[in-house]
Structures are given as structure tokens and as C-alpha cells.
Protein backbone atom coordinates (compact mmCIF):
# COMPACT_ATOMS: atom_id res chain seq x y z
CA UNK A 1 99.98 12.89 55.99
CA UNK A 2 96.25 12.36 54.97
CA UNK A 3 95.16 9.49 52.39
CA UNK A 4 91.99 8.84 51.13
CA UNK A 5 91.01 5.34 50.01
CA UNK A 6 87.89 5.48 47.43
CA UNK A 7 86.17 3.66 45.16
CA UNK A 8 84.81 6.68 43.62
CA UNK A 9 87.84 9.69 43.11
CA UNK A 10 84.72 12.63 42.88
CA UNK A 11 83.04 11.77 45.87
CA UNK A 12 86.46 11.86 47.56
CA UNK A 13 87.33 15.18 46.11
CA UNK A 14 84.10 16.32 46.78
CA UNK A 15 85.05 15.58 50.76
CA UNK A 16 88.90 16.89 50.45
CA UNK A 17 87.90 20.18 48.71
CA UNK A 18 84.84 20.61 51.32
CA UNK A 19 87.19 19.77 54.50
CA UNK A 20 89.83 20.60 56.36
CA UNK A 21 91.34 17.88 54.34
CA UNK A 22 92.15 20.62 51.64
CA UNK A 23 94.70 22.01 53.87
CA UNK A 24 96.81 19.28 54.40
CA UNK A 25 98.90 17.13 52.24
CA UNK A 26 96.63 14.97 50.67
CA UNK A 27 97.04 11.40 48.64
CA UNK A 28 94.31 9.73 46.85
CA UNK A 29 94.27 5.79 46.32
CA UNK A 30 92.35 3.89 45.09
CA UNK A 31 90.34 1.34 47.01
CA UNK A 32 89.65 -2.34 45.76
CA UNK A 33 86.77 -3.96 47.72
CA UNK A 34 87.77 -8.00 48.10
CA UNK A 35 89.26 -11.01 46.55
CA UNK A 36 86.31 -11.68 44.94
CA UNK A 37 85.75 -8.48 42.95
CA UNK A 38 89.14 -7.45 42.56
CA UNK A 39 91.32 -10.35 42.26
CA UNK A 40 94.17 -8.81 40.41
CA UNK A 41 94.47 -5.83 42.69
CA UNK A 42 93.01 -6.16 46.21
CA UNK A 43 96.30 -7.96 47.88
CA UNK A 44 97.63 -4.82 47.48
CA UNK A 45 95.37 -2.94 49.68
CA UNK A 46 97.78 -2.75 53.39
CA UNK A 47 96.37 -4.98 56.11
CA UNK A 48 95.00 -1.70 57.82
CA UNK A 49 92.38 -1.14 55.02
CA UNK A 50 91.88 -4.43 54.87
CA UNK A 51 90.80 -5.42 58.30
CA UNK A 52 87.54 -2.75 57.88
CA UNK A 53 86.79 -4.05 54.35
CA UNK A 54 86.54 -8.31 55.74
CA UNK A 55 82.61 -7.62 55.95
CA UNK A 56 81.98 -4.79 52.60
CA UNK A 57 83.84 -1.98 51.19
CA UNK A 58 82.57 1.16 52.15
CA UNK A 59 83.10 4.18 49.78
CA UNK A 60 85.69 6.08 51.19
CA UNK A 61 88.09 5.39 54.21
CA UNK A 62 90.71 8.60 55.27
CA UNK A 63 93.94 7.70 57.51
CA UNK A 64 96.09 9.77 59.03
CA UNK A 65 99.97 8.26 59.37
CA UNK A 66 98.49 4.72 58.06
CA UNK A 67 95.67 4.71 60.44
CA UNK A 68 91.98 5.00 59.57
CA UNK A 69 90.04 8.03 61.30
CA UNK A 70 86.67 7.89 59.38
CA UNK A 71 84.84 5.78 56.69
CA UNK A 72 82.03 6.88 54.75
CA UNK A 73 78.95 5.27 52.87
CA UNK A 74 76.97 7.27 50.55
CA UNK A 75 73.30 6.29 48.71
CA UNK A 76 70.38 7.17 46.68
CA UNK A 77 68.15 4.67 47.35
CA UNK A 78 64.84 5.21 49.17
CA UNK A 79 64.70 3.98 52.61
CA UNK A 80 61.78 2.24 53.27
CA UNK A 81 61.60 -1.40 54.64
CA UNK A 82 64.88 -3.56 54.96
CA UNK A 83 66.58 -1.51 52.16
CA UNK A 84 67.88 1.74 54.73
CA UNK A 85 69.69 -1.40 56.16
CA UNK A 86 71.46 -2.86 53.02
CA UNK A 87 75.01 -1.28 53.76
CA UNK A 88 74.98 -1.32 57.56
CA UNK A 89 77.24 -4.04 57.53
CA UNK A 90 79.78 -1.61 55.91
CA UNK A 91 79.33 0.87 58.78
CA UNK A 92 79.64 -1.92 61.58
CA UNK A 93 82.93 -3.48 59.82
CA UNK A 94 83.65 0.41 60.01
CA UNK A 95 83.49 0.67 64.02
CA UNK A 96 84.21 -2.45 64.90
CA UNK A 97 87.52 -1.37 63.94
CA UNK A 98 87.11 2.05 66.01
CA UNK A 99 86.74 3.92 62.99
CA UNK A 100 84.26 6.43 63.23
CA UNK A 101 81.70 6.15 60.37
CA UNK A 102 79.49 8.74 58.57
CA UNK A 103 75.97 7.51 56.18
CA UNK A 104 74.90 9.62 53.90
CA UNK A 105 71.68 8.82 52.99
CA UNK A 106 68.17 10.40 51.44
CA UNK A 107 65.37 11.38 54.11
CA UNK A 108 63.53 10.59 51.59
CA UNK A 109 63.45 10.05 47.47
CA UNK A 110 60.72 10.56 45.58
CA UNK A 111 58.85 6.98 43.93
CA UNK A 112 56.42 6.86 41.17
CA UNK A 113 54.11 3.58 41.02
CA UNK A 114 51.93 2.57 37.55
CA UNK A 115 48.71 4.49 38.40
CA UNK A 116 49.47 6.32 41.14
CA UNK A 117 51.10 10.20 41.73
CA UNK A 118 54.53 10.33 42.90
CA UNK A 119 55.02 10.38 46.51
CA UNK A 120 57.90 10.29 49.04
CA UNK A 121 59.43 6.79 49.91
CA UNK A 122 60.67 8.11 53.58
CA UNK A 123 63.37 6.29 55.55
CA UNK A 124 62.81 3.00 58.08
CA UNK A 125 63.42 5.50 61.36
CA UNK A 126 64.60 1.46 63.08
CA UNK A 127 67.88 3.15 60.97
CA UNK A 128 68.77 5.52 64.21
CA UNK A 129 68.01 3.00 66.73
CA UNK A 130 70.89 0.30 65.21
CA UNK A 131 73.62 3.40 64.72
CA UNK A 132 72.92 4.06 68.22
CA UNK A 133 73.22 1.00 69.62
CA UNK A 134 76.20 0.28 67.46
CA UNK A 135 78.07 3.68 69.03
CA UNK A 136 76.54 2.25 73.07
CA UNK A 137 78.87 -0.86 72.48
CA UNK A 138 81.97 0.46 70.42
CA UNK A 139 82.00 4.03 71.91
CA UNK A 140 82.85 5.36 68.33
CA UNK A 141 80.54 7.71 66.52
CA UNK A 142 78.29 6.24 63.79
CA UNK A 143 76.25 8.77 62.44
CA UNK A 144 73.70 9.17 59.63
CA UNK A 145 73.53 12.73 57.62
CA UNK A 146 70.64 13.30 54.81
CA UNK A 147 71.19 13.32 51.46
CA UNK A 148 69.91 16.40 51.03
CA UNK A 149 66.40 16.34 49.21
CA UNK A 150 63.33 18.66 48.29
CA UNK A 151 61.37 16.55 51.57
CA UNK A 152 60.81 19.38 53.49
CA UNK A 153 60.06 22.15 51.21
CA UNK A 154 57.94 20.27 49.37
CA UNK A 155 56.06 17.38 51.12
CA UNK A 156 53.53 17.32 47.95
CA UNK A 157 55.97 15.25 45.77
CA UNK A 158 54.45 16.16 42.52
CA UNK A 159 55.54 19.96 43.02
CA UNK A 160 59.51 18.91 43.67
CA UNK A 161 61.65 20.65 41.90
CA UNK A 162 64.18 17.66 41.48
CA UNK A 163 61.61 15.68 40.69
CA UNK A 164 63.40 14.00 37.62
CA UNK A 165 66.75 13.40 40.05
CA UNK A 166 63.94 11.55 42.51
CA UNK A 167 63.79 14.26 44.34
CA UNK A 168 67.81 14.78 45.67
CA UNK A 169 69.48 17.76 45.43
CA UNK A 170 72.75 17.33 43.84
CA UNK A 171 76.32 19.30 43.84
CA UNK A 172 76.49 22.38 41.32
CA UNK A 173 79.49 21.55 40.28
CA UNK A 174 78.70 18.82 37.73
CA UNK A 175 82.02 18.66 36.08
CA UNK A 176 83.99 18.09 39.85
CA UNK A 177 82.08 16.63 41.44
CA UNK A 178 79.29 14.22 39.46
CA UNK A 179 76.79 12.52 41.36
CA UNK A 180 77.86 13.83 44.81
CA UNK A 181 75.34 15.52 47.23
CA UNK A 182 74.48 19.07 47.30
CA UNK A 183 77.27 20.21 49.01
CA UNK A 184 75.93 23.85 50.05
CA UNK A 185 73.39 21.93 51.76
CA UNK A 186 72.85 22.24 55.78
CA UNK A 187 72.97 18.09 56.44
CA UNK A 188 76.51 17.90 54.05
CA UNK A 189 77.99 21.42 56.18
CA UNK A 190 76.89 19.54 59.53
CA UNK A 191 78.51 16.74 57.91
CA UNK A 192 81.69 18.63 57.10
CA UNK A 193 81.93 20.42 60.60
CA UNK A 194 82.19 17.08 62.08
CA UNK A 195 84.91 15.70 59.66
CA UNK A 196 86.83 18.60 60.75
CA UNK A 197 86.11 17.67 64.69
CA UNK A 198 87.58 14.37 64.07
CA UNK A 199 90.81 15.99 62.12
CA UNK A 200 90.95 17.95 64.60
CA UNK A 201 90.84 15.74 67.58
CA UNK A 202 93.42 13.44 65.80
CA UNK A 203 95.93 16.13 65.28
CA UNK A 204 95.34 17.50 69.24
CA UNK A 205 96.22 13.98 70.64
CA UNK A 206 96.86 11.63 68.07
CA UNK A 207 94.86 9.11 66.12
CA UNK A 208 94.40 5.95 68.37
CA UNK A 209 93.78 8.38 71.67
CA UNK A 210 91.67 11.23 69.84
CA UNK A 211 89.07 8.46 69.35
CA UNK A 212 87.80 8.31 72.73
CA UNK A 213 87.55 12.02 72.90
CA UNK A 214 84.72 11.99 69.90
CA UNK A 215 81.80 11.16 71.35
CA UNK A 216 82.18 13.68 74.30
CA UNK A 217 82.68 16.11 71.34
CA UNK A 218 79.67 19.09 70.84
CA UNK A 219 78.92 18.48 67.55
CA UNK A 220 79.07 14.97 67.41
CA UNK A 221 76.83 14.60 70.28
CA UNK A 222 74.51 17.08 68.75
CA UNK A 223 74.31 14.35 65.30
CA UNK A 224 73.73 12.05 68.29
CA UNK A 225 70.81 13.96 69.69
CA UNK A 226 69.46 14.57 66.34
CA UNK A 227 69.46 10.76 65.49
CA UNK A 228 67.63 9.76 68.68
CA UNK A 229 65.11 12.65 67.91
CA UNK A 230 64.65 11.53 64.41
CA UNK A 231 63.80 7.93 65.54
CA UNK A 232 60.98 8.93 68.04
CA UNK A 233 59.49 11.57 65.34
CA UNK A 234 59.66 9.05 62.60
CA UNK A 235 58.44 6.34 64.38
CA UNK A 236 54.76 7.66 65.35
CA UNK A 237 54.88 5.57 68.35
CA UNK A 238 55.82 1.71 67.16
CA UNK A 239 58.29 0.15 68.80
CA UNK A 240 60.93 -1.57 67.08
CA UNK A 241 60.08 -4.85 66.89
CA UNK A 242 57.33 -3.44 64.98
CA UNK A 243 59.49 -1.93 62.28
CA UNK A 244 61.24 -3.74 59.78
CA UNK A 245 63.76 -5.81 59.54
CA UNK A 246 63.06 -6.30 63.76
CA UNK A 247 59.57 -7.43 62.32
CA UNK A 248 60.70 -10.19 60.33
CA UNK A 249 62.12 -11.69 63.85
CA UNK A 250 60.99 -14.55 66.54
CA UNK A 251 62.04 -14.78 69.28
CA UNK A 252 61.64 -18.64 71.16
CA UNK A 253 63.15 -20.79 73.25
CA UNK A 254 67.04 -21.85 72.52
CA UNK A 255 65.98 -25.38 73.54
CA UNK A 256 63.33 -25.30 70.44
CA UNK A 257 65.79 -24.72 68.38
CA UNK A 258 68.44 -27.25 69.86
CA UNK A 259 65.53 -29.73 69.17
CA UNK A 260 65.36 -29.09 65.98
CA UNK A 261 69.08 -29.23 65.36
CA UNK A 262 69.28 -32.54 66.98
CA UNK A 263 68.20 -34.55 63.74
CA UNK A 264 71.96 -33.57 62.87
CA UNK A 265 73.44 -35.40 66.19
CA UNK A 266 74.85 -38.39 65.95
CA UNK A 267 76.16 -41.11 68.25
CA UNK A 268 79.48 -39.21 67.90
CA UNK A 269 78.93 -35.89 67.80
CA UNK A 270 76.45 -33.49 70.17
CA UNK A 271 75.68 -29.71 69.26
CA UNK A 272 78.36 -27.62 70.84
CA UNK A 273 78.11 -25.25 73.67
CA UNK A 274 77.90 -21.79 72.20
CA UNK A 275 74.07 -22.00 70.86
CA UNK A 276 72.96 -23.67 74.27
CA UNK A 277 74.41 -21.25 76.70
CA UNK A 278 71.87 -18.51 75.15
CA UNK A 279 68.33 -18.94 77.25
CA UNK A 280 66.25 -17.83 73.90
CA UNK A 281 66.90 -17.20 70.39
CA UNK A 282 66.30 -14.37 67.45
CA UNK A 283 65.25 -16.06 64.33
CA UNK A 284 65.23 -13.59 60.87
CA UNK A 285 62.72 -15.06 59.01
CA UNK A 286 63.66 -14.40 55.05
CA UNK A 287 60.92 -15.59 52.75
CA UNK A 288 62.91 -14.93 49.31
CA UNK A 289 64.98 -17.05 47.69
CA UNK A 290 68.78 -17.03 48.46
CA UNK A 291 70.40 -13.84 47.50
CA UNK A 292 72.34 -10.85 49.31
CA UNK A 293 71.38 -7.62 49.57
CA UNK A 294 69.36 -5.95 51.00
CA UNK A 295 69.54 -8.87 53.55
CA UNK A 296 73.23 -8.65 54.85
CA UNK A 297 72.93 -5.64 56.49
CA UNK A 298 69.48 -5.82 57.96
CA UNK A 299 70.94 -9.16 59.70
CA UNK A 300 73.94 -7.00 60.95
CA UNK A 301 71.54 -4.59 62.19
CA UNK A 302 69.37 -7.13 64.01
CA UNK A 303 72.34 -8.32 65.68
CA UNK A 304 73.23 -4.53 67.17
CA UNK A 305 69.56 -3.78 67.96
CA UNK A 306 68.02 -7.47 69.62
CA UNK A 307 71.05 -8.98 70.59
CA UNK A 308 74.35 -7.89 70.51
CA UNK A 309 75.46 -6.88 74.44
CA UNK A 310 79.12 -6.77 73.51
CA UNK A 311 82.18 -6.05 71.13
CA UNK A 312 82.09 -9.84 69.55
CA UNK A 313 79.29 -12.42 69.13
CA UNK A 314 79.89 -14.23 72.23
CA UNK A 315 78.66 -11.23 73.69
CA UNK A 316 75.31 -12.00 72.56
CA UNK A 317 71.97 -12.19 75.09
CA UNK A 318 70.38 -14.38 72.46
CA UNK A 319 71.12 -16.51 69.53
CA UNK A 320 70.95 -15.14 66.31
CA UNK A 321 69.74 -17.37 63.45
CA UNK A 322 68.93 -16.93 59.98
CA UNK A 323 66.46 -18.70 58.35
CA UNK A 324 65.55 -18.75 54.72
CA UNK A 325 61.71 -19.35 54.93
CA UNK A 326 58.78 -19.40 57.72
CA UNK A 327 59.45 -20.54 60.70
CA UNK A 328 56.79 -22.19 62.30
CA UNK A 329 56.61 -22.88 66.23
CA UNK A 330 55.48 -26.46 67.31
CA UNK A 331 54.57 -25.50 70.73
CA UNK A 332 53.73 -29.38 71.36
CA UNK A 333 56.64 -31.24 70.67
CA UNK A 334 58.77 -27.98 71.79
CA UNK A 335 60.48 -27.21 68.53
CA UNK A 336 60.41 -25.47 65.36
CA UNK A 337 59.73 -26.31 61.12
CA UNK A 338 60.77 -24.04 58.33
CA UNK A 339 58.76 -23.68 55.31
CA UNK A 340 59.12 -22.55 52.32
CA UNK A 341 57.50 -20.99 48.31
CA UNK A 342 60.45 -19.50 47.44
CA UNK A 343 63.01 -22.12 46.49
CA UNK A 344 65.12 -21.50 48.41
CA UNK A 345 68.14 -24.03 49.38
CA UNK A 346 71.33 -24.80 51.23
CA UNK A 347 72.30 -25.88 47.86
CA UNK A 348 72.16 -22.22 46.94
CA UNK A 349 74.68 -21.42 50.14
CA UNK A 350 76.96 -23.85 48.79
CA UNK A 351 77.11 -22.91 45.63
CA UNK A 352 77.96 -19.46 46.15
CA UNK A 353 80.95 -20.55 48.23
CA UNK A 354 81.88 -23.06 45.69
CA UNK A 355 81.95 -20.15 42.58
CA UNK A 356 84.15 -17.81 45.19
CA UNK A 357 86.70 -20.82 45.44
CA UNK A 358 87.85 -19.96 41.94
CA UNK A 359 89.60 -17.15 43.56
CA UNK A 360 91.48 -19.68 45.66
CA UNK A 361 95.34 -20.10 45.17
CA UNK A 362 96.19 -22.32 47.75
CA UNK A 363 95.90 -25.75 45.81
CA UNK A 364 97.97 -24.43 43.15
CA UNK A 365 101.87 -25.35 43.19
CA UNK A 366 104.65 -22.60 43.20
CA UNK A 367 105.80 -23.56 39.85
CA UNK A 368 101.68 -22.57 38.93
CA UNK A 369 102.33 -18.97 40.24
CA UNK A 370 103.47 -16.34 37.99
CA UNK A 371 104.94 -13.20 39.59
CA UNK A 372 101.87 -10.72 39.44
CA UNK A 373 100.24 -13.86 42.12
CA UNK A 374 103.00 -14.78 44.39
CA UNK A 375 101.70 -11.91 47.01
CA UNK A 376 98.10 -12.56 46.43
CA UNK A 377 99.11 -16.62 47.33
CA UNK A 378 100.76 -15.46 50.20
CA UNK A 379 97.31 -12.78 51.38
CA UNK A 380 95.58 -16.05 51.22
CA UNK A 381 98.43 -18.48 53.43
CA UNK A 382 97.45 -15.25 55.97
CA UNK A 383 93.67 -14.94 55.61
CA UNK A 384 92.06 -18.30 53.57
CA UNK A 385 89.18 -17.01 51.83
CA UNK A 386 88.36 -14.86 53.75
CA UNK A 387 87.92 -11.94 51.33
CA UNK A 388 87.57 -14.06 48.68
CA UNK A 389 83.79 -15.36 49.21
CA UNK A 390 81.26 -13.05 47.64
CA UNK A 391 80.16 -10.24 50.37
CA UNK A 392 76.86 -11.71 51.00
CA UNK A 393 78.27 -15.12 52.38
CA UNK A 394 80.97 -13.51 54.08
CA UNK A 395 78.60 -11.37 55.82
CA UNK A 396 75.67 -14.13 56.45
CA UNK A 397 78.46 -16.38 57.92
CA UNK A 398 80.23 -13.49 60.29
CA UNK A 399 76.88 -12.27 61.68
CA UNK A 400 74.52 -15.76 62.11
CA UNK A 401 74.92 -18.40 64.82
CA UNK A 402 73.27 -20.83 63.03
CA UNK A 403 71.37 -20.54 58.86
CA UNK A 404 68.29 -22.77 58.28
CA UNK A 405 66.93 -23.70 55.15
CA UNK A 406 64.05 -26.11 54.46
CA UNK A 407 66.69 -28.76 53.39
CA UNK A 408 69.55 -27.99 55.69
CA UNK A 409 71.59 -26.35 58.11
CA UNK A 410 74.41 -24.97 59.41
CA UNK A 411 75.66 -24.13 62.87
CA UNK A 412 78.71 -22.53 64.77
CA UNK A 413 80.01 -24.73 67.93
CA UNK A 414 81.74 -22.03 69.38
């Protein structure tokens, strides 16, 4: 038995009714992202959904017998920049689980500026390289399909067709299947074809061993190809640590940054281990104020593509450290200052953990608890608040080794 978890029910009958899905027997559930947005219904979730949603909810998840065999994450938005990046954390939460994981994003969409024609806003091609360096560790596919678009037929973005839709290309069926991608398109029937390769592969040898069957699989090493082809078209030659977010890195000396942590030591406590058994150090500089996306993912990403050598982050080469501000190297006294125009604040950090603690139950007595909170009391005995924090600060904390601000820090140990 098939059941698809969603957060939006046409997009998932758009993918039954276009799938071998429509074959089989079938349930549709509804999926509640966290603690934080759902409070009154995401205990319910089962602890198989829930370990892929601890990062972000993506917007649909299918299992077969109760477990997962593919997520998807679908988007308008234009590409450019750090913003191709913003749900990667979704698709990593995806894989890291051994789910396979499908994007569905615009090559391009169409932008129009105050005083200027309309023109294509093309996607960051750095996209390709962190999907593929996310499937070299996990060995699960992780691939990226285009929301299909007027790009090619019509590079001139004034003459699109779908101009007033930004340029995307959207299903026929209006009435079944609102907002969903055109599904007669080439990317969504490539898309399809490998849905069905993973349904397929799961019903051949079952879920947990079809999994390291996929990416041997012809058509999923064709997406493969396709990606890695995309990335050295798109790119016109940069490397990426020229491309954003890899751009908005430095890379220095772990002992730097140990010096600059030591104004934290004390006669009775030392910096732990973890941050000093790293030679050198990623920083991701940040100059905005404190706030989520599109920053989340592109720190997730920077992880797969500059650091990341294994499944967890002790399996990281180098340190990697968020910092809200510029980071400035003090090649004389061997360490680093952080600067910042934006306001930005580890009394910001704080407070958004502090709001997300309203979601807490564990202070509260049994005799507090009505009925409908008992189970959601015990979710948290389990898991804290873990899915209780507001995505951004779960995903900052999962993903950094150590966040700077101007007026603070804070560090893991180990």
C-alpha cells in the first residue's frame, strides 16, 4: 500500500494520476510540517515522517508499507543568487534519511525591473554541483527537474507567451490540478519515468534494498548526467567558489578562529575538541540582519559542496561557521573581527528560540494537560524542542559548528 503525505492534495494528485501511483491502492494524508507551525496536529505525524521533516517539510513524501521511497519539493521562484538554495535543506533532510528526492524547479522565470524590459532570471548552475555532491556521500538520488518554462523557445522574454504566469507553463487542467506544472511537458514526463523506476525498484526487491539499486538505474543516471552537464553549460567557466552562496565564504585558519573564541575561555572552561581538530575553517559571511530564508539552505548547501566528506558533521574537512556580518582577517595578531550595518544580533538568535518555547509542554504539570495534549507532551519527553523551534533556527543550529555575531557567539564542543 502507497501513501502520500502532502501539504498540498493537487500537487499530490497531480503526481498519483501522472504515475504508476494511479495503479495501486493509494491513501492521501495530510502532512503537518513541525511543532511550531502545527502545534495541534503535527504529534500525529508517525516517527517515520517525522525523522525527514526535523530540518523542513518538503511538499510531498510517498511510502510504501510505512516507509518513505521519495520526497518532493516544488517552486516558482527565480533562481538566481542564494535563492535556488532556499529549500535545499528540505532535500538534504530528504536523503539523509535515504530517501530519494526530486526538485522541481524553473530554469528560469521571467523578472520585470522599474525601467527596464523583462528578461529571464536563470538559475545559480552552483544548484547541480550541491545535489551531486549530496548523492557522492548518501548514494541516494537527488535530482533537480525544470519547471517547465517558455526559456528555450523564447530566450527574448518580452515575446513569452506565459509572460503574465512569469513565464512557467502550467497544467491544463486548472480545475485538478491548480498551480501544478505543465504536466505534458518533457522535464515533468522525465520526471514521471523516474518515479516509476523507483516504484518499480521497490516492488522488485523491496523498499530498504531497492535503494541501493537507484543510482545504477538508466534513467536516473541519465538525470545525473544531465545535472553535471547543466552545471558546466551554465557556469561559463567560474568555478564554484565564484558562484553564490560559495562566494559569500572564507576560508582561514581554524586557529584564527580559536583565537577569537578564546575571549569566551575562562579559568574553568577551554573550547572543546571538535572545532580544533579541523586544520582550516569555512566562514558564510551573511551581511543582513537575522532572518531565515533564503539563508538556511544555502548554509546546508555550503556544507555538501566545501566541506562535508561524510554522512554526519564530524565528517567534515573543515569547520563550518556562520557569521552574521563581515568578517575581517587580522593577519597580525592571527585572528578574526566581525562587523556589522545591518543590526544584526545574538539577541535576535535568542529571541527566536525564546518565541518557539511557547510551544513547549514540558514545564507544565499533568493536571495542566487536557486530553487533545497528553501525546503531543509525550512527542516532546521523546524529542525536546526539537521540532518545535522555528525552521530557520533548527536548521542554522543542525548545519553550523559555530554562529558569530558582532555581540556574541555560539559554539558546538563536540
Amino acid at each position: 500500500m502507497f501513501r502520500v503525505w502532502y501539504s498540498t492534495e493537487s500537487f499530490a494528485d497531480f503526481i498519483i494520476n501522472n504515475t504508476n501511483l494511479r495503479h495501486d491502492n493509494v491513501i492521501k494524508n495530510r502532512m503537518y510540517e513541525s511543532d511550531a507551525n502545527n502545534p495541534s496536529r503535527f504529534h500525529t505525524m508517525p516517527d517515520h515522517i517525522r525523522k525527514i521533516l526535523y530540518l523542513d517539510a518538503p511538499d510531498i513524501i510517498v511510502e510504501r508499507d510505512k516507509e518513505p521511497i521519495f520526497s518532493i519539493e516544488v517552486t516558482t521562484e527565480a533562481g538566481t543568487g542564494h535563492n535556488a538554495f532556499q529549500r535545499f535543506a528540505r532535500i538534504a533532510a530528504s536523503v539523509e534519511n535515504d530517501v530519494p528526492a526530486f526538485y522541481i524547479y524553473p530554469e528560469g522565470a521571467i523578472i520585470t525591473r522599474r525601467g527596464a524590459n523583462p528578461c529571464w532570471d536563470r538559475i545559480n548552475p552552483l544548484i547541480f554541483q550541491a545535489l551531486e555532491s549530496v548523492m557522492n556521500i548518501y548514494d541516494i538520488p537527488a535530482l533537480l527537474y525544470y519547471f517547465p518554462s517558455d526559456i528555450d523557445a523564447f530566450p527574448d522574454a518580452s515575446a513569452a507567451p506565459h509572460i503574465g504566469t512569469k513565464g512557467l507553463t502550467y497544467d491544463s487542467d486548472i480545475v485538478r490540478y491548480p498551480g501544478c506544472p505543465d504536466g505534458t511537458s518533457a522535464e515533468m514526463q522525465h520526471m514521471f519515468a523516474a518515479i516509476n523506476e523507483i516504484i518499480t525498484s521497490t516492488s522488485t526487491y523491496g523498499v530498504i534494498a531497492g535503494r541501493t539499486h537507484l543510482l545504477r538505474n538508466l534513467i536516473i543516471r541519465s538525470r545525473r548526467s544531465f545535472m553535471q552537464a547543466e552545471f558546466h553549460s551554465k557556469s561559463l567557466g567560474r568555478t564554484a567558489n565564484e558562484m553564490s552562496p560559495a562566494s559569500a565564504t572564507k576560508q582561514i585558519p581554524t586557529h584564527y578562529l580559536l583565537n577569537y573564541l578564546a575571549q569566551y575561555e575562562t579559568l574553568s572552561y577551554s573550547i572543546g575538541e571538535l572545532l580544533g581538530s579541523r586544520e582550516n575553517t569555512i566562514i558564510y559571511q551573511v551581511n543582513a540582519a537575522f532572518r531565515g530564508d533564503p539563508y538556511p539552505g544555502a548554509l546546508a548547501a555550503i556544507d555538501y559542496l566545501l566541506c562535508r566528506e561524510g554522512k554526519t558533521y564530524e565528517d567534515r574537512r573543515y569547520n563550518l561557521i556562520l557569521a552574521f556580518g563581515n568578517v575581517e582577517i587580522d593577519e597580525q595578531n592571527k585572528t578574526i573581527s566581525i562587523t556589522d550595518i545591518n543590526g544584526s544580533s545574538i539577541l535576535d538568535f535568542f529571541s527566536a528560540v525564546q518565541n518557539s518555547e511557547r510551544h513547549n509542554l514540558l514545564t507544565k504539570n499533568y493536571s495542566d494537560l487536557g486530553s487533545n495534549k497528553i501525546s503531543r507532551y509525550y512527542m516532546q519527553v521523546r524529542y525536546g524542542s526539537t521540532y518545535s523551534k522555528v525552521k530557520h533556527i533548527r536548521v542554522y543550529s543542525y548545519f553550523a559548528d559555530a554562529i558569530l555575531f558582532p555581540d556574541g557567539s555560539l559554539w558546538r564542543d563536540a
